[in-house]
N, C-alpha and C. Protein backbone atom coordinates (compact mmCIF):
# COMPACT_ATOMS: atom_id res chain seq x y z
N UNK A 1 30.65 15.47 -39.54
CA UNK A 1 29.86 14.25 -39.66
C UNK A 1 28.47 14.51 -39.08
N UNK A 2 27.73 14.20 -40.10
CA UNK A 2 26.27 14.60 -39.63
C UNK A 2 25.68 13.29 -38.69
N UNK A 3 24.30 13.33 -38.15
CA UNK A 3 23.67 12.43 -36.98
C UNK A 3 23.34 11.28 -38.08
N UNK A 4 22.92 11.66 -39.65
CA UNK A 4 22.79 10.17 -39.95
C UNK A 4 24.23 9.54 -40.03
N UNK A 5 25.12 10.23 -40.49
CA UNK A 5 26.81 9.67 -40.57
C UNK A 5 26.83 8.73 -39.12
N UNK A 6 26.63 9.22 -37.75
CA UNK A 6 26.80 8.86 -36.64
C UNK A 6 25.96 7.41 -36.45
N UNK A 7 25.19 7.43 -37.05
CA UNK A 7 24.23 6.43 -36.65
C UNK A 7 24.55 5.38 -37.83
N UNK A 8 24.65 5.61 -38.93
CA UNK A 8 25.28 4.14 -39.65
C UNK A 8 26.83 3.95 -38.95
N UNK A 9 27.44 4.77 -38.99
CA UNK A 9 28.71 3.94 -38.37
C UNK A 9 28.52 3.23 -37.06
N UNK A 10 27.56 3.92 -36.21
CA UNK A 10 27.51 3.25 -34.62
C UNK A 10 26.78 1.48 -35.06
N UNK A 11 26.22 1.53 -36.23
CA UNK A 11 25.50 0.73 -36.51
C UNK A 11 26.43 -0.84 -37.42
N UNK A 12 27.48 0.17 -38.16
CA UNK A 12 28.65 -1.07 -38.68
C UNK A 12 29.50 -1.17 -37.55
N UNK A 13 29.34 -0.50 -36.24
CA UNK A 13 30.43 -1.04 -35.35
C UNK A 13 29.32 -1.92 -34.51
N UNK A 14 28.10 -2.15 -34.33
CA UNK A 14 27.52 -2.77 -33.84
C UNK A 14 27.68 -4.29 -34.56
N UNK A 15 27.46 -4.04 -35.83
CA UNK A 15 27.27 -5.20 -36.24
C UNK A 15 28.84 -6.13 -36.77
N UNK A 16 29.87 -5.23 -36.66
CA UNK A 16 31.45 -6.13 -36.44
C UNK A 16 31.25 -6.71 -34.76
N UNK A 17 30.64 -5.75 -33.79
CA UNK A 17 30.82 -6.56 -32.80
C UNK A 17 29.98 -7.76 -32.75
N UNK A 18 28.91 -7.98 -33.12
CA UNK A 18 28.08 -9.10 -33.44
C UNK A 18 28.74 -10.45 -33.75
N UNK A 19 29.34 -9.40 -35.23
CA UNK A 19 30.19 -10.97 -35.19
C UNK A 19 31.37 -11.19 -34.73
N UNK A 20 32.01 -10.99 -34.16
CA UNK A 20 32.87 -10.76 -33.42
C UNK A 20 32.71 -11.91 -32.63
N UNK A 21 31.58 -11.60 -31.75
CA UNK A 21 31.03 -12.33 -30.81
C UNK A 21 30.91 -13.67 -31.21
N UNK A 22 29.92 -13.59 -32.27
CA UNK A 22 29.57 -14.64 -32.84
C UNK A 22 30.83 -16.07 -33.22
N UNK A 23 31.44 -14.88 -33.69
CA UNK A 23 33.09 -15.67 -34.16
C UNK A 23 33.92 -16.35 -33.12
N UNK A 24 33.69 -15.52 -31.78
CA UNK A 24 34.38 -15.97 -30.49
C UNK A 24 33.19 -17.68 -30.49
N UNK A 25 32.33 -17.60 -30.27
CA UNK A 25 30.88 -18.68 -29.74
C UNK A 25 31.55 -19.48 -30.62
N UNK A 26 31.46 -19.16 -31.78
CA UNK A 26 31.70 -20.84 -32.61
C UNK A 26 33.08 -21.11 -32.39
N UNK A 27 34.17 -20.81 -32.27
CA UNK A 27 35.45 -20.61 -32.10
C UNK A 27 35.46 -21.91 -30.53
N UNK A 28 35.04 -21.40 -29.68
CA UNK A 28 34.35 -21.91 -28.57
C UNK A 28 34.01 -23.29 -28.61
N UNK A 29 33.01 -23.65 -29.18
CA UNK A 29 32.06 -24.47 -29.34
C UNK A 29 33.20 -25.52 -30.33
N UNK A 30 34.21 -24.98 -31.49
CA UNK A 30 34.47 -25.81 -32.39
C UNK A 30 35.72 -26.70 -31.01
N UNK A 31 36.63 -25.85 -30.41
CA UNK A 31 37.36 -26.34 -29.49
C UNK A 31 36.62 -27.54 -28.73
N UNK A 32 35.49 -27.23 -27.98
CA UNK A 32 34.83 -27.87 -27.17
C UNK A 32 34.37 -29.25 -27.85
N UNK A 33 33.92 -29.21 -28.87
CA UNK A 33 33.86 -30.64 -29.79
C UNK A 33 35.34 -31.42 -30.24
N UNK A 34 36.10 -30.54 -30.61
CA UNK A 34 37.49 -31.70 -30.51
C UNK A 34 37.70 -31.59 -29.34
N UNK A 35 37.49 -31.27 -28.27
CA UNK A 35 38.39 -31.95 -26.66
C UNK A 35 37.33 -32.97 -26.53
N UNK A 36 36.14 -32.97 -26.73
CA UNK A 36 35.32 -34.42 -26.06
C UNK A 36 35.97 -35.27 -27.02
N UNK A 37 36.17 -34.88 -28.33
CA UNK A 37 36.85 -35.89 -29.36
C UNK A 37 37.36 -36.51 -29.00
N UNK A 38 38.36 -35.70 -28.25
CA UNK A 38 39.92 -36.44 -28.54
C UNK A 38 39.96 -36.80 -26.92
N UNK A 39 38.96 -36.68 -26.11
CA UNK A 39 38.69 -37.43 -24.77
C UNK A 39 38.49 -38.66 -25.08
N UNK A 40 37.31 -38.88 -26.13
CA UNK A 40 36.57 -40.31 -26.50
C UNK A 40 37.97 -41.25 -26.83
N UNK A 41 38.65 -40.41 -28.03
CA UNK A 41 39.55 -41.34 -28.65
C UNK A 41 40.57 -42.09 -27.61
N UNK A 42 41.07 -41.25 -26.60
CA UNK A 42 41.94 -41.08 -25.34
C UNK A 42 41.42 -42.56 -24.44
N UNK A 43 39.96 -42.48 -23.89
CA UNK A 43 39.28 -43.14 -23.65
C UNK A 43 39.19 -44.34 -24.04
N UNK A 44 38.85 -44.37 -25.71
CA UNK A 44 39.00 -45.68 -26.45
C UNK A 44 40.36 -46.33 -26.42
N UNK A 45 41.48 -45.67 -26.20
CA UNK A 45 42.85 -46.38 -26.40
C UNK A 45 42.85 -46.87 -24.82
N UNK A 46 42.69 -46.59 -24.31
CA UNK A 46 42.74 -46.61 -22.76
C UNK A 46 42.22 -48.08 -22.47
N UNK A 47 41.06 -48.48 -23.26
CA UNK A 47 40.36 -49.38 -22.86
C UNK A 47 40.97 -50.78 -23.54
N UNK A 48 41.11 -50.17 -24.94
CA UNK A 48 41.90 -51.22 -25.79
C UNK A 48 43.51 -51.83 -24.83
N UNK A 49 43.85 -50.75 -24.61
CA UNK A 49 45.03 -51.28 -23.53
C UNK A 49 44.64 -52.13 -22.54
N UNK A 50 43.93 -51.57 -21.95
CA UNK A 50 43.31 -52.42 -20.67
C UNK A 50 43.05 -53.86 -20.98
N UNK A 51 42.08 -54.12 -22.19
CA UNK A 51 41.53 -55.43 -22.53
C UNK A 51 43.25 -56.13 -22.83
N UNK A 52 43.49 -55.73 -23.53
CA UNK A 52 44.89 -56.44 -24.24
C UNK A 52 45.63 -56.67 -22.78
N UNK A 53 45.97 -55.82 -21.49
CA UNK A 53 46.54 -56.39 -20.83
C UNK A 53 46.16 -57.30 -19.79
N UNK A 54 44.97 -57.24 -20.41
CA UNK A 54 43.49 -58.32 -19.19
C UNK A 54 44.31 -59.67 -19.90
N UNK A 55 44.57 -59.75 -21.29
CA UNK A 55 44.19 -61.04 -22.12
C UNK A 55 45.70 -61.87 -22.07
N UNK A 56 46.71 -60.64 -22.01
CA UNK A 56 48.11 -61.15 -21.86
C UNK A 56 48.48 -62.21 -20.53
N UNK A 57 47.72 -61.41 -19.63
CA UNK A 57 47.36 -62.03 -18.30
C UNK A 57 46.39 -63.74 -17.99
N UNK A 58 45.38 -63.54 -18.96
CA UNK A 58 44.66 -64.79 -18.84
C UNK A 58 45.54 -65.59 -19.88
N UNK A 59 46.88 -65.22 -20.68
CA UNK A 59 47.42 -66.23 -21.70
C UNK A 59 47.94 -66.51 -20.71
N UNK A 60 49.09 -66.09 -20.03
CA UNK A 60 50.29 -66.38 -18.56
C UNK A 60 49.02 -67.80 -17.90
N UNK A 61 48.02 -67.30 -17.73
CA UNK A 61 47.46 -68.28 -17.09
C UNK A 61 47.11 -69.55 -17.61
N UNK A 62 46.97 -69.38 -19.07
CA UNK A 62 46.86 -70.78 -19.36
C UNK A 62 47.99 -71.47 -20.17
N UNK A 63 49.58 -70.83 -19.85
CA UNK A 63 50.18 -71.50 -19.86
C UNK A 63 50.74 -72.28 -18.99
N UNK A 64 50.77 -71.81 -17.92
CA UNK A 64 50.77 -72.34 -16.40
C UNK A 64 50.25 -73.45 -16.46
N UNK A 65 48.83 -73.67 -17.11
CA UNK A 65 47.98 -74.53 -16.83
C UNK A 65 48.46 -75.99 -18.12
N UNK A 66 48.70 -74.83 -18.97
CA UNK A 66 49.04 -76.25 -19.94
C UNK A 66 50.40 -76.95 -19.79
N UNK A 67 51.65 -76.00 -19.42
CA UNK A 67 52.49 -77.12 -19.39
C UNK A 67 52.73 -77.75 -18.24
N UNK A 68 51.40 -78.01 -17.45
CA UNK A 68 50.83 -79.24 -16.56
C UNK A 68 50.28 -80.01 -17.20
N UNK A 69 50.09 -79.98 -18.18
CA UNK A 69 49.57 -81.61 -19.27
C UNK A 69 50.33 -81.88 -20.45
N UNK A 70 50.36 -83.26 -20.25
CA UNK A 70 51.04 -83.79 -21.70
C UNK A 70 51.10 -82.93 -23.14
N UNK A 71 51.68 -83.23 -23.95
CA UNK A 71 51.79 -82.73 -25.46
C UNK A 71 50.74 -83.57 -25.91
N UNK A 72 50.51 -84.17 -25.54
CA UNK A 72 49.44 -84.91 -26.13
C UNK A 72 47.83 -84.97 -26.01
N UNK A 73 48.04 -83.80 -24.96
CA UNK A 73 46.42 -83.50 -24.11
C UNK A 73 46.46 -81.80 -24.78
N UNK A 74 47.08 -81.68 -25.07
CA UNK A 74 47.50 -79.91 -25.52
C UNK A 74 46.94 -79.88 -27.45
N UNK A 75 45.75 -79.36 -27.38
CA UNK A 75 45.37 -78.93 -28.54
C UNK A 75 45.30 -77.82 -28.75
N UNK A 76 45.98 -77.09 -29.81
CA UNK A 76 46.28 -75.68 -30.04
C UNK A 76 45.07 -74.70 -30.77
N UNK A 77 44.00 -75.64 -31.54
CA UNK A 77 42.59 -75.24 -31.38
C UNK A 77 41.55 -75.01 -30.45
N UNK A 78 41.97 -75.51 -29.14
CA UNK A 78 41.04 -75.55 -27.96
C UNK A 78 41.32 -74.36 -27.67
N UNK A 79 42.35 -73.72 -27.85
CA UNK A 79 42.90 -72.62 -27.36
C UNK A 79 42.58 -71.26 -27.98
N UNK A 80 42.13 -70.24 -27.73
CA UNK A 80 41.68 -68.74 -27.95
C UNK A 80 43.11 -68.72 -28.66
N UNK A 81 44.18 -68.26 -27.98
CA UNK A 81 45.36 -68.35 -27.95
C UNK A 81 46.08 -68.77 -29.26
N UNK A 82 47.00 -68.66 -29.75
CA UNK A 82 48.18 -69.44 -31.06
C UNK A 82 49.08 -69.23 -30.26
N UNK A 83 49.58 -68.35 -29.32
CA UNK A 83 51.16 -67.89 -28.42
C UNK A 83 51.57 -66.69 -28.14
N UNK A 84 52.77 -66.43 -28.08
CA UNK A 84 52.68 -65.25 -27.82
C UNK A 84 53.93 -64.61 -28.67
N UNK A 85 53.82 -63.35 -29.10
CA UNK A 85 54.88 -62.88 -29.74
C UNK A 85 55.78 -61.53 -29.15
N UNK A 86 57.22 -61.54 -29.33
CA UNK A 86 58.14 -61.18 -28.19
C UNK A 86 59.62 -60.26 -29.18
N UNK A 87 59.20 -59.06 -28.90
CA UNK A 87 60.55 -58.41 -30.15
C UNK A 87 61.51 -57.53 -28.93
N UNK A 88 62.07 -57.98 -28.78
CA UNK A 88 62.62 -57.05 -27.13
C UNK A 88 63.51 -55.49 -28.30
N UNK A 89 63.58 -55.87 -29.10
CA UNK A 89 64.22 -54.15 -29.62
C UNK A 89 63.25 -53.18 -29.85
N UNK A 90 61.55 -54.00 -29.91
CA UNK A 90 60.85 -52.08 -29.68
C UNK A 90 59.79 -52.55 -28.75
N UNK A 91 60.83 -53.70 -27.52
CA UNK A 91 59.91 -53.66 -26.39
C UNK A 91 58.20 -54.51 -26.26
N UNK A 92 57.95 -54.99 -27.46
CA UNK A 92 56.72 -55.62 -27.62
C UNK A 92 56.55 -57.10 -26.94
N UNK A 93 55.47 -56.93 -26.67
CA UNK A 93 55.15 -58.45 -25.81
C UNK A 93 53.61 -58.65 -26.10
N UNK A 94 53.32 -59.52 -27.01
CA UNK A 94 51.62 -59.36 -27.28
C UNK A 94 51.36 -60.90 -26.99
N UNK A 95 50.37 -61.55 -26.60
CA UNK A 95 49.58 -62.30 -26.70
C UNK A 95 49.25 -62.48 -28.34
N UNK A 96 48.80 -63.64 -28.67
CA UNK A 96 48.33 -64.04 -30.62
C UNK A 96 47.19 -64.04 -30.59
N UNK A 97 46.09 -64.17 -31.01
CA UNK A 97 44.64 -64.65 -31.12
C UNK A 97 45.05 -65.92 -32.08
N UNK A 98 44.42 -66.84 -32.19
CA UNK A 98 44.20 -67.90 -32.74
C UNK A 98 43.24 -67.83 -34.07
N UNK A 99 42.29 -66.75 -33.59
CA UNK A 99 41.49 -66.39 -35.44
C UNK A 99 42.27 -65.18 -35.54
N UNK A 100 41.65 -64.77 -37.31
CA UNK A 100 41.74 -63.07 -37.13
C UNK A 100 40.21 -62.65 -37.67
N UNK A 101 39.85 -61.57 -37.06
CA UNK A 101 38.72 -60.77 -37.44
C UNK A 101 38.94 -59.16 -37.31
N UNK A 102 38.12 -58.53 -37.85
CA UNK A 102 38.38 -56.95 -37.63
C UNK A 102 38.41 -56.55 -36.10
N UNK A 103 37.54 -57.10 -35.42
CA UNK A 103 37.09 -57.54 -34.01
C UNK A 103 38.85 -57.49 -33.13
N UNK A 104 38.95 -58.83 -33.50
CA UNK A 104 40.12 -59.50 -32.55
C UNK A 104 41.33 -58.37 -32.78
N UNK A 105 41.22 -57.99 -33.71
CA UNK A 105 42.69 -57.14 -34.35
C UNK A 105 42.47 -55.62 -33.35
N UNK A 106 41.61 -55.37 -33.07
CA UNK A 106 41.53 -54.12 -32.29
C UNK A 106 41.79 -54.46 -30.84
N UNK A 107 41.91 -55.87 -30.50
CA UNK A 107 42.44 -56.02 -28.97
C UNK A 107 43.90 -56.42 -28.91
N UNK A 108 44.37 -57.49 -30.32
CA UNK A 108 45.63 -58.19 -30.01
C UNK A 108 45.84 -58.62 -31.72
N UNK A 109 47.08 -59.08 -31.52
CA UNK A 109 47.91 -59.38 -32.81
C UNK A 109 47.08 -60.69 -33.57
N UNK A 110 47.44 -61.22 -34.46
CA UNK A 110 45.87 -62.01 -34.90
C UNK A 110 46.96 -62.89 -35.97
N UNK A 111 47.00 -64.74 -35.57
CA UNK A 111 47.36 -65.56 -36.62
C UNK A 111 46.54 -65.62 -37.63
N UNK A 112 46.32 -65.12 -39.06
CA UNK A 112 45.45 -65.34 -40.04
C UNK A 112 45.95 -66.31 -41.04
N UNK A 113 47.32 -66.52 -41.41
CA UNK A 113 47.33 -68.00 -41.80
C UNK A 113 48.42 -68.53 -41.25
N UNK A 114 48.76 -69.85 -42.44
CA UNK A 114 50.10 -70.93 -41.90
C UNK A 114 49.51 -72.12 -41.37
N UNK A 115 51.26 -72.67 -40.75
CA UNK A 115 51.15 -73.39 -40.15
C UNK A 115 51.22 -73.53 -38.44
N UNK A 116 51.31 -74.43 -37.67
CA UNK A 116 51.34 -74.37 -35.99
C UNK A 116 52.92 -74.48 -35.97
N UNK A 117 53.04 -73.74 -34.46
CA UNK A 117 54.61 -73.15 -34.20
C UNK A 117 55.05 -74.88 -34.42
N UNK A 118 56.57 -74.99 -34.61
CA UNK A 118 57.41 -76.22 -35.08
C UNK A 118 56.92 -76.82 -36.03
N UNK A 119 56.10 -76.13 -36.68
CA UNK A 119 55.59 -76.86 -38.26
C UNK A 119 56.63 -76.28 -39.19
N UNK A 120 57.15 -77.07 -40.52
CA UNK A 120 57.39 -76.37 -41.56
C UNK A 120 56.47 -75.90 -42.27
N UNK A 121 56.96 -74.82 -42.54
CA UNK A 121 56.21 -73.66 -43.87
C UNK A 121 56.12 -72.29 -43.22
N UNK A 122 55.23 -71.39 -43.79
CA UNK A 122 55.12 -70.30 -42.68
C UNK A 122 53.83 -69.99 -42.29
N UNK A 123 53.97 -69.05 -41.09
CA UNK A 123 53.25 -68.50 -40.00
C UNK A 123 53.36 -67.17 -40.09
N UNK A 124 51.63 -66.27 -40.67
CA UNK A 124 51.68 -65.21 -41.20
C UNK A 124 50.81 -64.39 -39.89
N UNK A 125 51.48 -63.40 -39.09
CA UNK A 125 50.81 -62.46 -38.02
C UNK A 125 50.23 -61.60 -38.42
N UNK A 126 49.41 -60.57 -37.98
CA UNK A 126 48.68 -59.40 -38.62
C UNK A 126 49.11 -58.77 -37.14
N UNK A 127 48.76 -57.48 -37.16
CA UNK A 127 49.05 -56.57 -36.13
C UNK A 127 48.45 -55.33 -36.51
N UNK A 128 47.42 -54.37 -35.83
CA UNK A 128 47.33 -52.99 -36.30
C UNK A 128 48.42 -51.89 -35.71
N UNK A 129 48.73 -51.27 -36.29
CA UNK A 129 49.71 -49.81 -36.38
C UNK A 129 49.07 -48.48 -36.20
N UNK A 130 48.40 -48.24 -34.72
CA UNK A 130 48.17 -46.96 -34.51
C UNK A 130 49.11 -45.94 -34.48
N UNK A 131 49.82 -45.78 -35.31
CA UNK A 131 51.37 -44.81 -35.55
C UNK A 131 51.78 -44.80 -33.56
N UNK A 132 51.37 -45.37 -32.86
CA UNK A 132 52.21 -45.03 -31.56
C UNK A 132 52.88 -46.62 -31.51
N UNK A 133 53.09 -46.63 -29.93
CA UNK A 133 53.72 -47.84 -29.74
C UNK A 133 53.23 -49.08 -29.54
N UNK A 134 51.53 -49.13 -29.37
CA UNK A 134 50.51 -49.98 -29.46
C UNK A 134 51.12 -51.21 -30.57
N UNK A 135 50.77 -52.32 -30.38
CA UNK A 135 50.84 -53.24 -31.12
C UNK A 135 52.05 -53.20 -32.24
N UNK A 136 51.47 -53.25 -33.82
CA UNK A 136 52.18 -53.21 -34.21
C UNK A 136 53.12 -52.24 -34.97
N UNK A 137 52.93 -50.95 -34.13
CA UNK A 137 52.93 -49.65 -34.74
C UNK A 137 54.44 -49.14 -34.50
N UNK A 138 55.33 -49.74 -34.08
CA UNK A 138 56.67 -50.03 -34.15
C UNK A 138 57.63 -51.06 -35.10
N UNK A 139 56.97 -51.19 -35.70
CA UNK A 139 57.28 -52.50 -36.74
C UNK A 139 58.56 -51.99 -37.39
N UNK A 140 58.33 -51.10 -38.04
CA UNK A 140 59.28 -50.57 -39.29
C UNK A 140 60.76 -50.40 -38.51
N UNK A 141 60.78 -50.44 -37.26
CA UNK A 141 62.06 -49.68 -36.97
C UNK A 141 63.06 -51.52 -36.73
N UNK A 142 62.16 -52.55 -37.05
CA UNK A 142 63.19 -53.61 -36.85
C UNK A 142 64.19 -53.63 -38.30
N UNK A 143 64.98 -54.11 -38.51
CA UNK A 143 65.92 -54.14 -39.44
C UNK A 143 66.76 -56.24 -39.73
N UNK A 144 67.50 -56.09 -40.94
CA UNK A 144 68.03 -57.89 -41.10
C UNK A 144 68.80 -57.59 -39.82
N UNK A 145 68.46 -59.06 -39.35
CA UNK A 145 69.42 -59.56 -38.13
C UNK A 145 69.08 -59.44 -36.80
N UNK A 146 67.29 -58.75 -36.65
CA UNK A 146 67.06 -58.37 -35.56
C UNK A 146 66.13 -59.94 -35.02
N UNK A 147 65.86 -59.57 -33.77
CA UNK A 147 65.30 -61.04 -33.62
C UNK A 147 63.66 -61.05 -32.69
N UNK A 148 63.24 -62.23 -33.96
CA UNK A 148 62.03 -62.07 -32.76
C UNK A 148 61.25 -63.80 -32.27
N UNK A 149 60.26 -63.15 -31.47
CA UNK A 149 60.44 -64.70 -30.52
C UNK A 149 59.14 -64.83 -30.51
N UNK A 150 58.34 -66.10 -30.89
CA UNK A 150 57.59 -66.65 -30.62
C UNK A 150 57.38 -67.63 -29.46
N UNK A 151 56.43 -68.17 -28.50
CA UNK A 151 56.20 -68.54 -27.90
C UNK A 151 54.52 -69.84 -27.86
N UNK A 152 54.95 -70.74 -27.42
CA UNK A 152 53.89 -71.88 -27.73
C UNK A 152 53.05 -71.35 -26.00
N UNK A 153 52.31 -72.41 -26.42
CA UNK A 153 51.11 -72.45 -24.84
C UNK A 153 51.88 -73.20 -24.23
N UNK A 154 53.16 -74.34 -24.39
CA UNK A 154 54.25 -74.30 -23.26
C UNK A 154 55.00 -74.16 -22.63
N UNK A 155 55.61 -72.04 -23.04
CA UNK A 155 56.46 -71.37 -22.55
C UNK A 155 57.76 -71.82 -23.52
N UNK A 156 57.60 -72.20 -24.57
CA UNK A 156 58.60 -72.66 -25.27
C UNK A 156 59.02 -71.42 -26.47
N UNK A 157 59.84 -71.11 -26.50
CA UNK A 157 60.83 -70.12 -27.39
C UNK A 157 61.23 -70.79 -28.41
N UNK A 158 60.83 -69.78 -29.52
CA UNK A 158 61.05 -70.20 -30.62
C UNK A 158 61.77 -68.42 -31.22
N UNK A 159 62.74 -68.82 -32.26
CA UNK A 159 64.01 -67.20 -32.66
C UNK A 159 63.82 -67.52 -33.59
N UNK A 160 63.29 -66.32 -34.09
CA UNK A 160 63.08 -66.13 -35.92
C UNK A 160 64.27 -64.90 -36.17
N UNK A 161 64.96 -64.66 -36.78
CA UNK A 161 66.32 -63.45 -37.45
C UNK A 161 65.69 -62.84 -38.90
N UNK A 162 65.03 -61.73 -38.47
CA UNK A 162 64.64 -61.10 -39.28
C UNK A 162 65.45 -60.88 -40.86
N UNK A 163 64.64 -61.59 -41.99
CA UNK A 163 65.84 -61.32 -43.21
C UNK A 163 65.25 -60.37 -44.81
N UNK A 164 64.20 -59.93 -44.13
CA UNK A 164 63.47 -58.88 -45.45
C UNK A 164 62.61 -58.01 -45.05
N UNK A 165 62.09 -56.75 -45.35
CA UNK A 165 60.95 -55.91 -45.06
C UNK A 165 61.13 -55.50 -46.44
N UNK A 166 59.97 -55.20 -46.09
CA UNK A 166 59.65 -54.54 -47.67
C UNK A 166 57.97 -53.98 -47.74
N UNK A 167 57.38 -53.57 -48.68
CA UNK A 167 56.02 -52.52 -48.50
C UNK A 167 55.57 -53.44 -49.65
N UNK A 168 54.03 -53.66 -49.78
CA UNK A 168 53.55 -54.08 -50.57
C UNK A 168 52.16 -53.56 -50.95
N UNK A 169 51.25 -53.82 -51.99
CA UNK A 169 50.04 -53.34 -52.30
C UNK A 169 48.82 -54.13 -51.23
N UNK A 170 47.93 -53.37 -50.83
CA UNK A 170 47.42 -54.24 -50.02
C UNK A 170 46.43 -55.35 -50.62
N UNK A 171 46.53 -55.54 -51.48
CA UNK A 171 45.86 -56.86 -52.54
C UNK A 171 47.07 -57.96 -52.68
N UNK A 172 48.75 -57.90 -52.57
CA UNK A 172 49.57 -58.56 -52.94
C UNK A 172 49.77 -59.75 -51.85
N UNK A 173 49.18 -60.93 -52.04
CA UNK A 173 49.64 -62.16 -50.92
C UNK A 173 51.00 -63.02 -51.49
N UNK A 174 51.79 -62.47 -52.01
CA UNK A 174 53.09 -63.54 -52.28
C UNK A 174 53.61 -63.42 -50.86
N UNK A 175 53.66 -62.66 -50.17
CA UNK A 175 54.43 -62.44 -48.88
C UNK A 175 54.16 -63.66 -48.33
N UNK A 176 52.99 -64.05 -48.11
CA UNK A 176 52.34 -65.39 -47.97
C UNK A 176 52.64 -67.26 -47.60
N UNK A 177 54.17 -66.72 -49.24
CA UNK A 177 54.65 -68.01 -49.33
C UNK A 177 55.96 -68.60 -48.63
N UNK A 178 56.13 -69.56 -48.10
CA UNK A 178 57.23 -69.71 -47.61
C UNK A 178 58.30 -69.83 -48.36
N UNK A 179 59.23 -68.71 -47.42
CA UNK A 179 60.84 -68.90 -48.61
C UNK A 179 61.63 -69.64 -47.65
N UNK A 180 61.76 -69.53 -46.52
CA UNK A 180 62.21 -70.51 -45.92
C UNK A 180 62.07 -72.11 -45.60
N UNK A 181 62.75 -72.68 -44.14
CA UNK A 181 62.03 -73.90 -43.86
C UNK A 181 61.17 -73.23 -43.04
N UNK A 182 61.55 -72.52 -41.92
CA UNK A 182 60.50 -71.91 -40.74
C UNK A 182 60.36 -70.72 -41.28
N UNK A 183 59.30 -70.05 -41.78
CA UNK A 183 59.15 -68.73 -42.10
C UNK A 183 58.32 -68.05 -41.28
N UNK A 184 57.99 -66.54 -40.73
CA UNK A 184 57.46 -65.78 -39.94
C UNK A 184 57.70 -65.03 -40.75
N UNK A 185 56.03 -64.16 -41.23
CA UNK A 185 55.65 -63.18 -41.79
C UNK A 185 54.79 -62.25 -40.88
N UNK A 186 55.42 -60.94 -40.82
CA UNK A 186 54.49 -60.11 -39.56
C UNK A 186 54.13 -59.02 -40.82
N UNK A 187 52.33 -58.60 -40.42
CA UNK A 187 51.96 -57.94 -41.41
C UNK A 187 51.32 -56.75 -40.63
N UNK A 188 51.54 -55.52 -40.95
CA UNK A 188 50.66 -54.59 -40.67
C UNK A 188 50.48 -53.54 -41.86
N UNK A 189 50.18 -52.32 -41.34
CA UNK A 189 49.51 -51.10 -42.35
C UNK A 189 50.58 -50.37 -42.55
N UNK A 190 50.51 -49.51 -43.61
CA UNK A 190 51.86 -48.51 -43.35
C UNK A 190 51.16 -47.50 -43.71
N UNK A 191 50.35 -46.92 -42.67
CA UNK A 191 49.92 -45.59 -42.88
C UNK A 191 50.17 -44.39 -43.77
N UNK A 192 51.37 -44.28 -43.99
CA UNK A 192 51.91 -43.34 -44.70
C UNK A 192 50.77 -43.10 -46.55
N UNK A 193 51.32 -44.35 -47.05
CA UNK A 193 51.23 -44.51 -48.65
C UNK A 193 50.05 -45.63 -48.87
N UNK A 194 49.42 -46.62 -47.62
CA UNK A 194 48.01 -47.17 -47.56
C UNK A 194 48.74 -48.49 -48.33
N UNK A 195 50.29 -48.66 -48.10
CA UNK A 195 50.17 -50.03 -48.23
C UNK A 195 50.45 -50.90 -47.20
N UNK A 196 51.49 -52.29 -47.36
CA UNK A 196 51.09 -53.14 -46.29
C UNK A 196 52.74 -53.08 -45.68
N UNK A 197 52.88 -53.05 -44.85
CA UNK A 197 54.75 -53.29 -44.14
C UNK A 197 54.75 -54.64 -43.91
N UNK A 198 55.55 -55.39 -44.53
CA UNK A 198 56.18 -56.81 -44.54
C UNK A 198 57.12 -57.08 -43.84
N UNK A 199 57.19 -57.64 -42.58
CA UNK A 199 58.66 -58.07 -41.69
C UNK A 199 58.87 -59.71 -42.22
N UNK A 200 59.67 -60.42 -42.60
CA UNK A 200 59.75 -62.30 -42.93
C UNK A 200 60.98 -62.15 -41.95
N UNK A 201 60.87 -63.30 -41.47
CA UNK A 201 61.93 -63.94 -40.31
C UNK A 201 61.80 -65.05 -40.79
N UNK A 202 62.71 -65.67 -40.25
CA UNK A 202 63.00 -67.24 -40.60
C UNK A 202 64.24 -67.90 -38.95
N UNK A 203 63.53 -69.24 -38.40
CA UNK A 203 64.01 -69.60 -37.39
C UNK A 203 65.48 -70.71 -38.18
C-alpha cells in the first residue's frame, strides 16, 4: 500500500468517525427533546389532577353548604356544579361541570345535555379518555348490571344499572334519546377506531 493508499483511507476513517460522532450528537439531542417532552406532558397531567382535585373539594363544600337550605332556595343553575358522578367498579369519583366546553372537559366530566337529576328523560355526561385512569378513560371495562351513582348538590344518591354500550360514529346523536324513564348516557372517545364509547344506564 502506497502513501497515497495511506492517506485516502486515514481520510475515509476520518470521515466515518465524523459521522459517527455526528450520529452520537443528534442521537443525543433527539433523546433530550422527548424527555423535556414527556416532562411537559407529565407536568401537564399533574396539574390537570391537581385542578380536578382542587374542584372535587370546593363541590364537598358546597354541598355542605346547600343542604343547609331549603329545596326551594337550591337552584341548580346558580351552581358551577350539576353533581357528582360515582362508579365504585373502576374506582371513579368526579365532580360534573354544569356546562360543557373544550375548556371544562380537560379539568372534569361535563353535563352537555338532558334533563336535572329526578327529572324524566335523559341526562347525557361527556368525559375525556386519556387511555389511563383519569376521568373517563376506564369506561369500557363497565359491563350490563354494573352500577353507577349520581349525586345532587344535596348529597342525594341516585343508581343508574348499566343496560347497553355500544361504539358509535362521532356525528351519531340517537344515543341522545331517552329509552328509558330515567336514562344516563355517559359519553367519551374510543381512541382506538376515533369513534364515540356509549355507556346508557337507566335508574
Amino acid at each position: 500500500m502506497n502513501m497515497n493508499q495511506i492517506i485516502v483511507v486515514k481520510q475515509i476513517h476520518k470521515k466515518q468517525k465524523n459521522f459517527f460522532k455526528m450520529q452520537f450528537i443528534v442521537s443525543i439531542f433527539v433523546v433530550f427533546i422527548l424527555g423535556i417532552s414527556c416532562l411537559k406532558n407529565w407536568r401537564k397531567s399533574q396539574e390537570i389532577a391537581q385542578i380536578s382535585s382542587t374542584l372535587n373539594k370546593a363541590f364537598k363544600m358546597e354541598t355542605i353548604y346547600s343542604a343547609q337550605k331549603s329545596e326551594q332556595e337550591i337552584s341548580i343553575k346558580q351552581s358551577p356544579y350539576f353533581g357528582k358522578i360515582l362508579i365504585p367498579k373502576i374506582d371513579l369519583e368526579y365532580s360534573i361541570f354544569n356546562d360543557c366546553s373544550d375548556e371544562l372537559l380537560k379539568i372534569l366530566p361535563c353535563k352537555f345535555y338532558g334533563v336535572n337529576l329526578g327529572e324524566k328523560g335523559n341526562i347525557a355526561i361527556a368525559g375525556h379518555n386519556y387511555d389511563d385512569s383519569r376521568f373517563f378513560g376506564r369506561l369500557n371495562e363497565l359491563k350490563e348490571g354494573d352500577s353507577v351513582y349520581l349525586q345532587n348538590l344535596n348529597g342525594e344518591n341516585y343508581r343508574y344499572i348499566v343496560y347497553d354500550k355500544q361504539k358509535v360514529q362521532p356525528d351519531d346523536f340517537e344515543c341522545l334519546k331517552a329509552n328509558r324513564k330515567y336514562d344516563l348516557t355517559l359519553v367519551t372517545c374510543d381512541n382506538l377506531n376515533n369513534k364515540r364509547l356509549i355507556i346508557k344506564a337507566s335508574r
